[in-house]
N, C-alpha and C. Protein backbone atom coordinates (compact mmCIF):
# COMPACT_ATOMS: atom_id res chain seq x y z
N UNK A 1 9.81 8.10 13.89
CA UNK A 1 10.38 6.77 13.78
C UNK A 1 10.03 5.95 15.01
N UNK A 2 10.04 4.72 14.70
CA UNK A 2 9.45 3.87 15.71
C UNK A 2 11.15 2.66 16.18
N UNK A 3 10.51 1.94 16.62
CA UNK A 3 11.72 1.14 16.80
C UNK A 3 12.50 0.01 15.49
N UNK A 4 11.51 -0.16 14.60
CA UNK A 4 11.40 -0.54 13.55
C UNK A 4 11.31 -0.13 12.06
N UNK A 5 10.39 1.13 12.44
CA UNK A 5 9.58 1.65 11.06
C UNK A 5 10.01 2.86 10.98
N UNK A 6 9.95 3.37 9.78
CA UNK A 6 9.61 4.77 9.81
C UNK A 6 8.55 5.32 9.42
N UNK A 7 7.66 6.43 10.37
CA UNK A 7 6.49 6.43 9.60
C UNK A 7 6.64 7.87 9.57
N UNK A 8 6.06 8.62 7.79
CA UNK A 8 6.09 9.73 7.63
C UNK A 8 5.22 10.20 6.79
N UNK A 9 5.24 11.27 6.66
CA UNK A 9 4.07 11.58 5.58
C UNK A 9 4.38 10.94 3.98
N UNK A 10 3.44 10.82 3.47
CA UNK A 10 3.40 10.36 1.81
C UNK A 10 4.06 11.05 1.17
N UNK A 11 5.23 11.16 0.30
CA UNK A 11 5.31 11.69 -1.16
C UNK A 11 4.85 11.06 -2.25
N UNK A 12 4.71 12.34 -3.35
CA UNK A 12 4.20 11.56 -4.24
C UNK A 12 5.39 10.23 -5.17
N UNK A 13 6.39 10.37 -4.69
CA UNK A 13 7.71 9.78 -5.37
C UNK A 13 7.24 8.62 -4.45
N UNK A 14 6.40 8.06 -3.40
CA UNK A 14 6.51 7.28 -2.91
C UNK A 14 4.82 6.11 -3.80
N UNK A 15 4.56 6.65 -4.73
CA UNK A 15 3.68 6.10 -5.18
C UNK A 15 3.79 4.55 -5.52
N UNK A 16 5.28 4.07 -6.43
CA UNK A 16 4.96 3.32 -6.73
C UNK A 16 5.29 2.29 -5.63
N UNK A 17 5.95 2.02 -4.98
CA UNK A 17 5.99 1.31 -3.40
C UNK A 17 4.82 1.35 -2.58
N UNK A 18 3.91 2.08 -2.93
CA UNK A 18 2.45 2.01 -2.40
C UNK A 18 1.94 1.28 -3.28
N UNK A 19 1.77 1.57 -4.57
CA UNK A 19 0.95 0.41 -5.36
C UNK A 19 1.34 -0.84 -4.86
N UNK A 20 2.64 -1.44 -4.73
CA UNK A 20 3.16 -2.67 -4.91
C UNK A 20 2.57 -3.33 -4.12
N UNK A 21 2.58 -2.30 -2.34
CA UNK A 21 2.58 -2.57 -1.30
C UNK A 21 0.67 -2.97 -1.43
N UNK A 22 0.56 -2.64 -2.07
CA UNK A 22 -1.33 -2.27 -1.77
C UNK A 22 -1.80 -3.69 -2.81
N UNK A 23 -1.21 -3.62 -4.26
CA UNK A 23 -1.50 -4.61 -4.88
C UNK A 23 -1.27 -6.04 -4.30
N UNK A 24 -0.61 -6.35 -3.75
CA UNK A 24 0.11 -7.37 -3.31
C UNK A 24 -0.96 -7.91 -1.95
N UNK A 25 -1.49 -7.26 -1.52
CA UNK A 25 -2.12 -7.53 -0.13
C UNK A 25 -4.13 -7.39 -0.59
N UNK A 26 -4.22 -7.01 -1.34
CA UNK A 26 -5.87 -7.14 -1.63
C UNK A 26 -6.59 -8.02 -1.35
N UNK A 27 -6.33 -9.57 -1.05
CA UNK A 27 -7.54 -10.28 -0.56
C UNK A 27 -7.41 -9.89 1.08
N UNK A 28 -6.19 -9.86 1.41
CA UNK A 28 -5.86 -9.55 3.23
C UNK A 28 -6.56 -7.83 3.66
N UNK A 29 -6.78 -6.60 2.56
CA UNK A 29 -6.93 -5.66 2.77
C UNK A 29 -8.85 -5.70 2.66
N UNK A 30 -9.21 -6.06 1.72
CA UNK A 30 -10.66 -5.64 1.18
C UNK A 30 -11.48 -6.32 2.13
N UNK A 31 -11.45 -7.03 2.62
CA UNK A 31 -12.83 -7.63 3.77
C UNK A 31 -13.28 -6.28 4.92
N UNK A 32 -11.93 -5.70 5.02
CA UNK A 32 -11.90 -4.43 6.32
C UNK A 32 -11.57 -2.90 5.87
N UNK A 33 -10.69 -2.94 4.71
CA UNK A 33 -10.95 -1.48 4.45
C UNK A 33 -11.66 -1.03 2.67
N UNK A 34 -12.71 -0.47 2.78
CA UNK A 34 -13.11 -0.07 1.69
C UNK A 34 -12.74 0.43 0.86
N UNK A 35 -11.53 1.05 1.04
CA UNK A 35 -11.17 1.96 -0.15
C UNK A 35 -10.31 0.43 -1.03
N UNK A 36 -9.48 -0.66 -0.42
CA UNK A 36 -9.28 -1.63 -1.21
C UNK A 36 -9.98 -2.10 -2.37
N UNK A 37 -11.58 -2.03 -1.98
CA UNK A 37 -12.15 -2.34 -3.30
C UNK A 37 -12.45 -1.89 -4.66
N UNK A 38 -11.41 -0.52 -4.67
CA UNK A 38 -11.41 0.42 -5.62
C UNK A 38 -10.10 0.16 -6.31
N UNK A 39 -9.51 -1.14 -5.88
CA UNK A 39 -7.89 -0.97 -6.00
C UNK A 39 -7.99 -2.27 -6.89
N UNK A 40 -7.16 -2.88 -7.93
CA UNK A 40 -5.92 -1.72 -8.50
C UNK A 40 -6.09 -0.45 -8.56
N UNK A 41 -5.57 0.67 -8.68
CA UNK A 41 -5.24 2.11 -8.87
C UNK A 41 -4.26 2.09 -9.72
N UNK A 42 -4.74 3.13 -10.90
CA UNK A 42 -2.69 3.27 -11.55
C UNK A 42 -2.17 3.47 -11.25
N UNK A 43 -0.81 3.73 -11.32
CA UNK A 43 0.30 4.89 -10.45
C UNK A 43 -0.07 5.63 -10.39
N UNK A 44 -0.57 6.28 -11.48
CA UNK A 44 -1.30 8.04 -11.96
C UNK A 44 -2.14 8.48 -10.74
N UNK A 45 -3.03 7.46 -10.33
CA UNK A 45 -4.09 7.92 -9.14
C UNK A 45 -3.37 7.48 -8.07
N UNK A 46 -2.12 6.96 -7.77
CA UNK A 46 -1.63 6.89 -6.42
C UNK A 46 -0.73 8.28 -6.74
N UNK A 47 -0.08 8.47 -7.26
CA UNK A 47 0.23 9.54 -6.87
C UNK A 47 -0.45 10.93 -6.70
N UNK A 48 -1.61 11.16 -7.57
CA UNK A 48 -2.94 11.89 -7.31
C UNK A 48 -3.07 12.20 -5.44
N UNK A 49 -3.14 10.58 -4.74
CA UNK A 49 -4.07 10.52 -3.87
C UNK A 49 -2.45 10.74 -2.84
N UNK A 50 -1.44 10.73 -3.15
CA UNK A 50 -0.43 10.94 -2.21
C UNK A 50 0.02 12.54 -2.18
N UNK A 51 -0.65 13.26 -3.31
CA UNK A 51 -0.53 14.76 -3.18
C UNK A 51 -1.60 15.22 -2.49
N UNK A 52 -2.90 14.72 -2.71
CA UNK A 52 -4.08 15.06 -1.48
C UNK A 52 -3.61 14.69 -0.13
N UNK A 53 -2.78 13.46 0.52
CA UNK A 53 -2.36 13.24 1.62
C UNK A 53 -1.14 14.36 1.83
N UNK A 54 -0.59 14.83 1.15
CA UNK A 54 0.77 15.74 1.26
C UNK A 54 0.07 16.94 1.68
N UNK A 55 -0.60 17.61 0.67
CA UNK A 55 -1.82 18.76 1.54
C UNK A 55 -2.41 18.79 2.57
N UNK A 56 -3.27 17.69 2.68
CA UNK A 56 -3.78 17.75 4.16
C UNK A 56 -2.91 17.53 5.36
N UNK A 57 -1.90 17.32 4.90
CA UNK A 57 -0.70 17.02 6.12
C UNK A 57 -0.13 18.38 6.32
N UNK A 58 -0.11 19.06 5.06
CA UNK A 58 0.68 20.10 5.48
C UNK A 58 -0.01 21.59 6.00
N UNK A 59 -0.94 21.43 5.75
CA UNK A 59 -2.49 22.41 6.25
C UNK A 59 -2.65 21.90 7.69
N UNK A 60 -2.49 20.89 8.33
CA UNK A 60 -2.35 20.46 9.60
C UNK A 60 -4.01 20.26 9.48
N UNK A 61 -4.83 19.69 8.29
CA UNK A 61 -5.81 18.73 8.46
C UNK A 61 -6.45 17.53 8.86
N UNK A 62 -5.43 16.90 8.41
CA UNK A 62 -5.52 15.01 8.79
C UNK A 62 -3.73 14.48 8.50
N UNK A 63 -3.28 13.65 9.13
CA UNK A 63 -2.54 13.19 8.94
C UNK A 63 -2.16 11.83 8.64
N UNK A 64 -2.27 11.83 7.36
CA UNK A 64 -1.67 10.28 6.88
C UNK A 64 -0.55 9.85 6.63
N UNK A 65 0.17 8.66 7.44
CA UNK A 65 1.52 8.18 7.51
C UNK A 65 1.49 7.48 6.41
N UNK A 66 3.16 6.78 5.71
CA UNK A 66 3.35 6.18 4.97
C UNK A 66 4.16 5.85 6.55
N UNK A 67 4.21 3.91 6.45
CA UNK A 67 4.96 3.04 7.10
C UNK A 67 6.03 2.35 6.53
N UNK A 68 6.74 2.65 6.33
CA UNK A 68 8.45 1.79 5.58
C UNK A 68 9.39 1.43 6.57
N UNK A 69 9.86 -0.16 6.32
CA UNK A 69 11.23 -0.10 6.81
C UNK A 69 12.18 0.67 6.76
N UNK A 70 13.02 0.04 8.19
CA UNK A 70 14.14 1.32 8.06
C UNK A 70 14.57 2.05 7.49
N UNK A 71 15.32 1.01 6.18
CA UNK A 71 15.70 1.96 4.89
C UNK A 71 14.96 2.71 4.30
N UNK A 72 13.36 2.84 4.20
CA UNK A 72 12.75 3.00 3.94
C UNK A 72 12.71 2.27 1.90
N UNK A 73 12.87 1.07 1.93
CA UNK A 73 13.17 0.13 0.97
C UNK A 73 11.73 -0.31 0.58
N UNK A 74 10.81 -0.21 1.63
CA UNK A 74 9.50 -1.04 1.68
C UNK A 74 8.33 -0.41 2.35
N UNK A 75 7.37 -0.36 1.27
CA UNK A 75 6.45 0.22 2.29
C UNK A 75 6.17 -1.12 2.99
N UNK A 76 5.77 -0.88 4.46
CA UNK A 76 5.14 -1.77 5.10
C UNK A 76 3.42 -1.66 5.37
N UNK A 77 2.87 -0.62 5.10
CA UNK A 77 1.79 -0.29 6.03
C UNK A 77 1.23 1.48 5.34
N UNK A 78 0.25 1.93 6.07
CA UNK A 78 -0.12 2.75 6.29
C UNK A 78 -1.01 3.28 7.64
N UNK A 79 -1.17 4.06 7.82
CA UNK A 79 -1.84 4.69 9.39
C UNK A 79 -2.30 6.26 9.31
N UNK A 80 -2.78 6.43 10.16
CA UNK A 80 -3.23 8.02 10.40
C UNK A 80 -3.61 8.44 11.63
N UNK A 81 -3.55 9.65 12.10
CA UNK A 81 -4.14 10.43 12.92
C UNK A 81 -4.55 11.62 12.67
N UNK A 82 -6.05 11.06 12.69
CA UNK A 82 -7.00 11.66 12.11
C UNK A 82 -8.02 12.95 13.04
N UNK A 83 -8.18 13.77 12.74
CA UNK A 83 -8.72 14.54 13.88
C UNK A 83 -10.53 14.01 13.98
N UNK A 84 -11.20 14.05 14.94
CA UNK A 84 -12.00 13.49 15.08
C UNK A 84 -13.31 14.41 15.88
N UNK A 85 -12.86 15.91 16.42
CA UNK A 85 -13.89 16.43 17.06
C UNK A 85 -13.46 17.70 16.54
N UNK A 86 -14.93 18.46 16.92
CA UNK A 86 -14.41 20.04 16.52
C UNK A 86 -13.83 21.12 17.61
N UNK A 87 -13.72 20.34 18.75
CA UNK A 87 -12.69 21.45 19.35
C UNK A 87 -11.27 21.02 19.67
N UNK A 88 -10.98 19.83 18.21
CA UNK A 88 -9.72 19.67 18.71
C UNK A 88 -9.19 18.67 19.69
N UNK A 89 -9.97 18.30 20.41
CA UNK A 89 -9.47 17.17 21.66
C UNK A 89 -8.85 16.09 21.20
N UNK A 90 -9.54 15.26 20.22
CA UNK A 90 -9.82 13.80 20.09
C UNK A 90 -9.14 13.60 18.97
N UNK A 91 -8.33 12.27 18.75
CA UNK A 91 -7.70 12.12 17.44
C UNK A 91 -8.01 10.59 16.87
N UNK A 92 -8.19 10.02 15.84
CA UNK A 92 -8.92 8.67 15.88
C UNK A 92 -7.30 8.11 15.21
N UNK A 93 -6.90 7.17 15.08
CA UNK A 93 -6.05 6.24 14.90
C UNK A 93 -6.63 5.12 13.63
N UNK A 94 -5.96 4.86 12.70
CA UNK A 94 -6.39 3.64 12.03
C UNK A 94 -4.78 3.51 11.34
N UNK A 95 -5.23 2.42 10.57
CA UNK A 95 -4.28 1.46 10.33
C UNK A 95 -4.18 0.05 9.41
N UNK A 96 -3.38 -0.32 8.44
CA UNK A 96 -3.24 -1.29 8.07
C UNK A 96 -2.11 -1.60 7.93
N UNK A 97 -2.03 -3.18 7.19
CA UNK A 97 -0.50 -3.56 7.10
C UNK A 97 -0.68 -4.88 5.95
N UNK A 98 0.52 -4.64 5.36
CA UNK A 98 0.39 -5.32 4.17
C UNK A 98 0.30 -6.70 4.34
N UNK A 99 -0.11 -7.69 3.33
CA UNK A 99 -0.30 -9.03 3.46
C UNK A 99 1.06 -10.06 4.44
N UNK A 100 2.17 -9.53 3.37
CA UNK A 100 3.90 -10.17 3.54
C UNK A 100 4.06 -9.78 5.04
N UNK A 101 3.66 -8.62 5.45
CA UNK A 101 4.65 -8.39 6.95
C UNK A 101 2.92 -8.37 8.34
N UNK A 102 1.96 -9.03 8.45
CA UNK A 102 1.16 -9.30 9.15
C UNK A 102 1.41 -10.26 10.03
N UNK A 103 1.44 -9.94 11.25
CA UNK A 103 1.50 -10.86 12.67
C UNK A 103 2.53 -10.41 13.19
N UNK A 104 3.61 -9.40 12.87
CA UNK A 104 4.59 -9.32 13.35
C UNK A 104 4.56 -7.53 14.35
N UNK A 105 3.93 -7.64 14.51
CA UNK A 105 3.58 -6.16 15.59
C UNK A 105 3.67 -4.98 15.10
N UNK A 106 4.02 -4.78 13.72
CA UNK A 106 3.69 -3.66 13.41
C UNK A 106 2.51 -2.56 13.71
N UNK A 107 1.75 -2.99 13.63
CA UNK A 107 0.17 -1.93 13.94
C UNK A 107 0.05 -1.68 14.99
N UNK A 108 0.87 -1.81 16.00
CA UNK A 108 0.72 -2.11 17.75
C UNK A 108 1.84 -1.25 17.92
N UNK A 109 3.08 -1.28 17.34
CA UNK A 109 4.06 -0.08 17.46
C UNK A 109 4.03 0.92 17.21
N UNK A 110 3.20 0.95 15.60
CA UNK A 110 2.70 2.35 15.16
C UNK A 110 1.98 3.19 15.88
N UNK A 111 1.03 2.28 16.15
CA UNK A 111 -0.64 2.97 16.89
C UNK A 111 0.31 3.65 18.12
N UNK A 112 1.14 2.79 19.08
CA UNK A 112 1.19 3.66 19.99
C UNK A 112 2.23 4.59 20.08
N UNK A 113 3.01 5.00 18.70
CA UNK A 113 4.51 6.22 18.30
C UNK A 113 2.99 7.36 18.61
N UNK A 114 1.87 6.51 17.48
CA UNK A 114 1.37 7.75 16.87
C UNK A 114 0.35 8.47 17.89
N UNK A 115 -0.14 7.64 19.35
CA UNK A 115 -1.11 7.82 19.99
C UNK A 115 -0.17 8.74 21.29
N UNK A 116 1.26 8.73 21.28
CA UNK A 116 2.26 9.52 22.48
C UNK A 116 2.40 10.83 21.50
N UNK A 117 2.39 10.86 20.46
CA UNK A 117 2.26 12.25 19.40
C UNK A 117 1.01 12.79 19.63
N UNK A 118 0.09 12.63 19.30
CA UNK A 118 -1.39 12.98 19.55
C UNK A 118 -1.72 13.33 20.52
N UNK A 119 -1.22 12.71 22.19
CA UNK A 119 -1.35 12.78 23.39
C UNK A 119 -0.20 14.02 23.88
N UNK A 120 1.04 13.72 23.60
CA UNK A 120 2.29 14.48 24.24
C UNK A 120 2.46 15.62 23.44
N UNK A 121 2.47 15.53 21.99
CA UNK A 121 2.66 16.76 20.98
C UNK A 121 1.47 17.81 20.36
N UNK A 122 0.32 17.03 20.38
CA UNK A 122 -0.67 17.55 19.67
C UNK A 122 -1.86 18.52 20.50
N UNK A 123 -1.34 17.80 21.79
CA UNK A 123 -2.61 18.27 22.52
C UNK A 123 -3.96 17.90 22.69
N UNK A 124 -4.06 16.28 22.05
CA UNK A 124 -5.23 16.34 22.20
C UNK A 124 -5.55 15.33 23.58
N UNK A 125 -6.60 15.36 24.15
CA UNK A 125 -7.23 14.07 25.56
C UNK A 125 -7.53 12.84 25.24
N UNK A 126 -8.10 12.94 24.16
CA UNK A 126 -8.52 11.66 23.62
C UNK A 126 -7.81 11.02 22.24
N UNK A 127 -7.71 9.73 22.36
CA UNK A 127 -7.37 8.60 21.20
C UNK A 127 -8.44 7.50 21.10
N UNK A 128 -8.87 7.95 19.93
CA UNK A 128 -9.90 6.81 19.46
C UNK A 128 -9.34 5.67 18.54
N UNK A 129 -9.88 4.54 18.73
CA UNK A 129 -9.55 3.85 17.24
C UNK A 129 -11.01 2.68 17.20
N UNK A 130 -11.52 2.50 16.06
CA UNK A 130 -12.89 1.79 16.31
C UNK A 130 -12.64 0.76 14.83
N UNK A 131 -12.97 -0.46 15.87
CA UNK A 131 -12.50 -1.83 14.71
C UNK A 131 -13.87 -2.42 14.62
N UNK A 132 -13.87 -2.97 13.60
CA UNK A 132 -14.75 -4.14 13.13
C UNK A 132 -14.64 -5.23 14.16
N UNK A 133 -15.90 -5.69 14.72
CA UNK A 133 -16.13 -6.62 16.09
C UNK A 133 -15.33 -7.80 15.46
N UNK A 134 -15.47 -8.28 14.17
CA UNK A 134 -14.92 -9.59 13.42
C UNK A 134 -13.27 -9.40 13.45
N UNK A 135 -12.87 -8.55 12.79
CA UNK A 135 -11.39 -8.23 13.05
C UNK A 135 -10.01 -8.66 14.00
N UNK A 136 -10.60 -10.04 14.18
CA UNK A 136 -9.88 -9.99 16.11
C UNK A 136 -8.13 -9.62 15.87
N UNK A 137 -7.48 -10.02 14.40
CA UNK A 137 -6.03 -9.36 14.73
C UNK A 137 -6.33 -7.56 15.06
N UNK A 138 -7.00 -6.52 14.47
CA UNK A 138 -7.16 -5.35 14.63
C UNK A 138 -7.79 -4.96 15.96
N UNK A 139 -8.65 -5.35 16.24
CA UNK A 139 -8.84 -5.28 18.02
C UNK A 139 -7.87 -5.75 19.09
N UNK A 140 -6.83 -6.79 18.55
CA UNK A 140 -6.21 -6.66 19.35
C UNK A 140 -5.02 -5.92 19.63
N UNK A 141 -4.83 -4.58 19.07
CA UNK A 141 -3.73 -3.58 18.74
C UNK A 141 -4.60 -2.82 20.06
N UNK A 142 -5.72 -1.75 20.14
CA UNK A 142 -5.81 -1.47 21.21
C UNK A 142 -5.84 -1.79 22.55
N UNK A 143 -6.25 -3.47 22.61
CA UNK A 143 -6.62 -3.97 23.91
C UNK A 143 -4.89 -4.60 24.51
N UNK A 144 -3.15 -4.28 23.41
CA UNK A 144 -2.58 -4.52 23.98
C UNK A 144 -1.72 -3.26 24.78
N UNK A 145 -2.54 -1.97 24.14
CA UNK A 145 -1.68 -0.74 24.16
C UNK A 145 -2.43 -0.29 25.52
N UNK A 146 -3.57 -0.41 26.03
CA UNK A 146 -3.99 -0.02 27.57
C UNK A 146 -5.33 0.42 26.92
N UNK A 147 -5.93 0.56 25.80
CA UNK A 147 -7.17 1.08 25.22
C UNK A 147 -8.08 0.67 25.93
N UNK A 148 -9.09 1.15 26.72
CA UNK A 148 -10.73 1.02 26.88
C UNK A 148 -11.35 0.33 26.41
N UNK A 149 -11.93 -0.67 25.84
CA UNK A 149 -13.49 -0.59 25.34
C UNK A 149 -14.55 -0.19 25.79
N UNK A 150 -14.95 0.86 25.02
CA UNK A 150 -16.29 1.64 25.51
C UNK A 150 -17.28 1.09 24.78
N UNK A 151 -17.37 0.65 24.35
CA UNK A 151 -18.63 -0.07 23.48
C UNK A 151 -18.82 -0.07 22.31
N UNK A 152 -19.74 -1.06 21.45
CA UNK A 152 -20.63 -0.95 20.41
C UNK A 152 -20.97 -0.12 19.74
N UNK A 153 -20.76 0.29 18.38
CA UNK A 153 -21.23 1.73 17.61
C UNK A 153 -21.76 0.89 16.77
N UNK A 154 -23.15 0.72 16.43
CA UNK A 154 -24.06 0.02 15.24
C UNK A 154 -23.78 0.77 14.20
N UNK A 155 -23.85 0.17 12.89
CA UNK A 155 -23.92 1.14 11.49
C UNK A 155 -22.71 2.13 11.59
N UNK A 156 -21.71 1.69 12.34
CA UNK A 156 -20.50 3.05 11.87
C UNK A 156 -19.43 3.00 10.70
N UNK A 157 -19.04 2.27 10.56
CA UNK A 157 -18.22 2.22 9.81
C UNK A 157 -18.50 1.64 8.65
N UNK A 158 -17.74 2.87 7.52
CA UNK A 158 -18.21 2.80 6.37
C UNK A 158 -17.75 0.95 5.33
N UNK A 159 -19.16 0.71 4.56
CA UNK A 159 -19.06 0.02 3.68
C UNK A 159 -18.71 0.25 2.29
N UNK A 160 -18.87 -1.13 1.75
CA UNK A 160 -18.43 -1.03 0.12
C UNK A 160 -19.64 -0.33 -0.60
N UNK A 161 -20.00 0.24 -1.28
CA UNK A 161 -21.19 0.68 -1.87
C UNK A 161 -22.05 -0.49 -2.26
N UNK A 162 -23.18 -0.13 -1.80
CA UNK A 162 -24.54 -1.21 -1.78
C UNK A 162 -24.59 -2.47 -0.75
N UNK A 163 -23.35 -1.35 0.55
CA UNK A 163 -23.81 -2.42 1.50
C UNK A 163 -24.33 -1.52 2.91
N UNK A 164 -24.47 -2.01 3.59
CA UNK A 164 -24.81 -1.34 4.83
C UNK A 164 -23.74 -1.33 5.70
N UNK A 165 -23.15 0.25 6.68
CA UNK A 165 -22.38 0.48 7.25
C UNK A 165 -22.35 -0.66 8.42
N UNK A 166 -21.30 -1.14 8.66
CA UNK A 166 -21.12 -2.12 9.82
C UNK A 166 -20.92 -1.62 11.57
N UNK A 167 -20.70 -2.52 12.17
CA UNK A 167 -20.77 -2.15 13.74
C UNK A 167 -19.28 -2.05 13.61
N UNK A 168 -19.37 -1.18 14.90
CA UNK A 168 -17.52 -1.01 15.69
C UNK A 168 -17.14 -0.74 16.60
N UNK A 169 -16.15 -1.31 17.34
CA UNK A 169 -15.47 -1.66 18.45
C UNK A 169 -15.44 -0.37 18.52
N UNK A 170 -15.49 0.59 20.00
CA UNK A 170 -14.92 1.69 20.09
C UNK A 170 -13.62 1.74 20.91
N UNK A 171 -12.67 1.97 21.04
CA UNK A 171 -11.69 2.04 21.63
C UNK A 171 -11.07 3.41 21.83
N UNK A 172 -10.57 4.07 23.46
CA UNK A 172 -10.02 4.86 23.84
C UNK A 172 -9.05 5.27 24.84
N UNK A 173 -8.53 5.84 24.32
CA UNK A 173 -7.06 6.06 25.36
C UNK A 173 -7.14 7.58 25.87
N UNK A 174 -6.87 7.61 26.88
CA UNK A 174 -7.38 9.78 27.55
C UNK A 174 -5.45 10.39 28.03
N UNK A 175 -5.61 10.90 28.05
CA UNK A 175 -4.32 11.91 28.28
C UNK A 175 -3.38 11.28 29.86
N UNK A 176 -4.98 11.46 30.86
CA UNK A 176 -4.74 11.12 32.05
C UNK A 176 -4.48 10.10 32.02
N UNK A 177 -4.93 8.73 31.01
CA UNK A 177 -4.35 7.56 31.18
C UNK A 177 -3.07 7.30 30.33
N UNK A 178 -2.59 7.84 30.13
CA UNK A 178 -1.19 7.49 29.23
C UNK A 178 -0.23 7.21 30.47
N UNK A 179 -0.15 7.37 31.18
CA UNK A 179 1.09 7.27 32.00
C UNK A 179 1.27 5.69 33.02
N UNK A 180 0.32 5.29 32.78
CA UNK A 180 0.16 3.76 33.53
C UNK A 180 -0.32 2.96 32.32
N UNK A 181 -0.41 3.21 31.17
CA UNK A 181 -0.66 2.54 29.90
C UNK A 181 0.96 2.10 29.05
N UNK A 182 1.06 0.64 28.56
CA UNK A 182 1.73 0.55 27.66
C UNK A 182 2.43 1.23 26.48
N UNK A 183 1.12 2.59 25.67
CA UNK A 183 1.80 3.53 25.47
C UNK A 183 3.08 4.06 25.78
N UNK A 184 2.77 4.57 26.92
CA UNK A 184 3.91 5.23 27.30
C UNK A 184 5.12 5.59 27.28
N UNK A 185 5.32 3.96 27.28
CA UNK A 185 6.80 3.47 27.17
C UNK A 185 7.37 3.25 25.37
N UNK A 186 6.04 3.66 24.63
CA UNK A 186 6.55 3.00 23.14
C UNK A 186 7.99 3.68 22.83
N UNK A 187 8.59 2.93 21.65
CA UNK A 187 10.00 4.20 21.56
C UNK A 187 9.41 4.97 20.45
N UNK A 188 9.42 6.08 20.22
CA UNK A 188 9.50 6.91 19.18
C UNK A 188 10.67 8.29 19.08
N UNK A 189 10.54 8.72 18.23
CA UNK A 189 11.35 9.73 17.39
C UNK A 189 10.57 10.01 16.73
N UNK A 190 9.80 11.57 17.19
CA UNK A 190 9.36 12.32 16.65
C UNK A 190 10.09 14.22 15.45
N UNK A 191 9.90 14.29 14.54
CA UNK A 191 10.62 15.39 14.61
C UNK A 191 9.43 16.74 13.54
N UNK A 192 9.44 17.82 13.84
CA UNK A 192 9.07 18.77 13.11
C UNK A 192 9.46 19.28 11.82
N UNK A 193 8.80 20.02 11.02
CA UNK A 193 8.51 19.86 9.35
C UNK A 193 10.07 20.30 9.32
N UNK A 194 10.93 21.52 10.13
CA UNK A 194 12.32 21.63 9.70
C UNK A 194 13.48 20.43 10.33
N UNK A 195 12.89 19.32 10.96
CA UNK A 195 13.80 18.28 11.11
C UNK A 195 14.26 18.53 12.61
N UNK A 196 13.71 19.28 13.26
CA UNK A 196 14.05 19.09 14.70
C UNK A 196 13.65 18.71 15.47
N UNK A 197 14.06 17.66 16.05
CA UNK A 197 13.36 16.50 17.38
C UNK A 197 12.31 16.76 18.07
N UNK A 198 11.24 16.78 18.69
CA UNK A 198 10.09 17.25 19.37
C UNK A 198 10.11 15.88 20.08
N UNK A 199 10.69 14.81 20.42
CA UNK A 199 9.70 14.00 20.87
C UNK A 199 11.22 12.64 20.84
């Protein structure tokens, strides 16, 4: 939990609040994330794709958040921390947020619950997150949390089919720098699969 949100793994009972959340935001989602352009989805395939996120969460593969208000009444968002190297170090960060609740700091609270988990709980040194150079609300989520820019990645990030992969911002946060970084201070409430606080 964040100061706002709660972010947790997907159920599949949480499907149709994802459609709504997802339908509702498609011209604001598809310019930047690809899988939008596959969307509408029925329920049938959101809940499909929220039992593949429930597995890989629970195999300790990839981790994809569902973002809801408090009550958890609304999805707001989605996010992940994603593993990113093979020995484990590095965890990449991404993120969206629905059309209705954009400008209001959500992606900037998340990123950094989820980047003091990754850093403090997970063990890993590194936090990546790599935006589209055009993107300027999404670049500016790392450059307010203490993130790096390390540079330019040509052709990284994936396109819509029959286009060519685009450039991306690289952005990083290291272990050693968490403690004089904005991070730091985010609030979170973290807790483990039997409900006990870690964090």
């Amino acid at each position: 939990m964040t100061e706002r949100l709660v972010a947790r793994c997907w159920e599949p009972a949480d499907a149709p609040q994802l459609k709504a959340a997802v339908d509702a935001s498609l011209d604001h989602l598809r310019p930047w994330m690809p899988w939008a352009h596959d969307e509408p989805q029925t329920l049938e395939q959101k809940v499909q794709l929220l039992r593949v996120f429930r597995g890989q969460f629970d195999r300790g593969e990839n981790f994809v958040y569902g973002l809801f208000s408090e009550d958890e009444s609304e999805v707001v968002g989605g996010s992940g921390l994603h593993p990113r190297a093979a020995d484990d170090i590095s965890f990449e960060i991404g993120y969206w947020v629905r059309a209705s609740a954009i400008g209001q700091g959500y992606a900037t609270e998340v990123t950094a619950a989820l980047a003091r988990v990754g850093l403090e709980l997970c063990g890993a040194d590194r936090i990546e997150i790599r935006v589209d150079p055009t993107n300027e609300r999404s670049a500016a989520v790392p450059r307010k949390l203490g993130f790096v820019e390390e540079g330019l990645l040509r052709r990284r990030l994936i396109s819509r089919p029959g286009e060519d992969p685009r450039d991306a911002l690289m952005f990083a946060l290291f272990r050693d720098g968490l403690a004089g970084s904005p991070v730091a201070s985010a609030q979170v409430e973290a807790y483990d699969a039997a409900g006990s606080r870690v964090l």
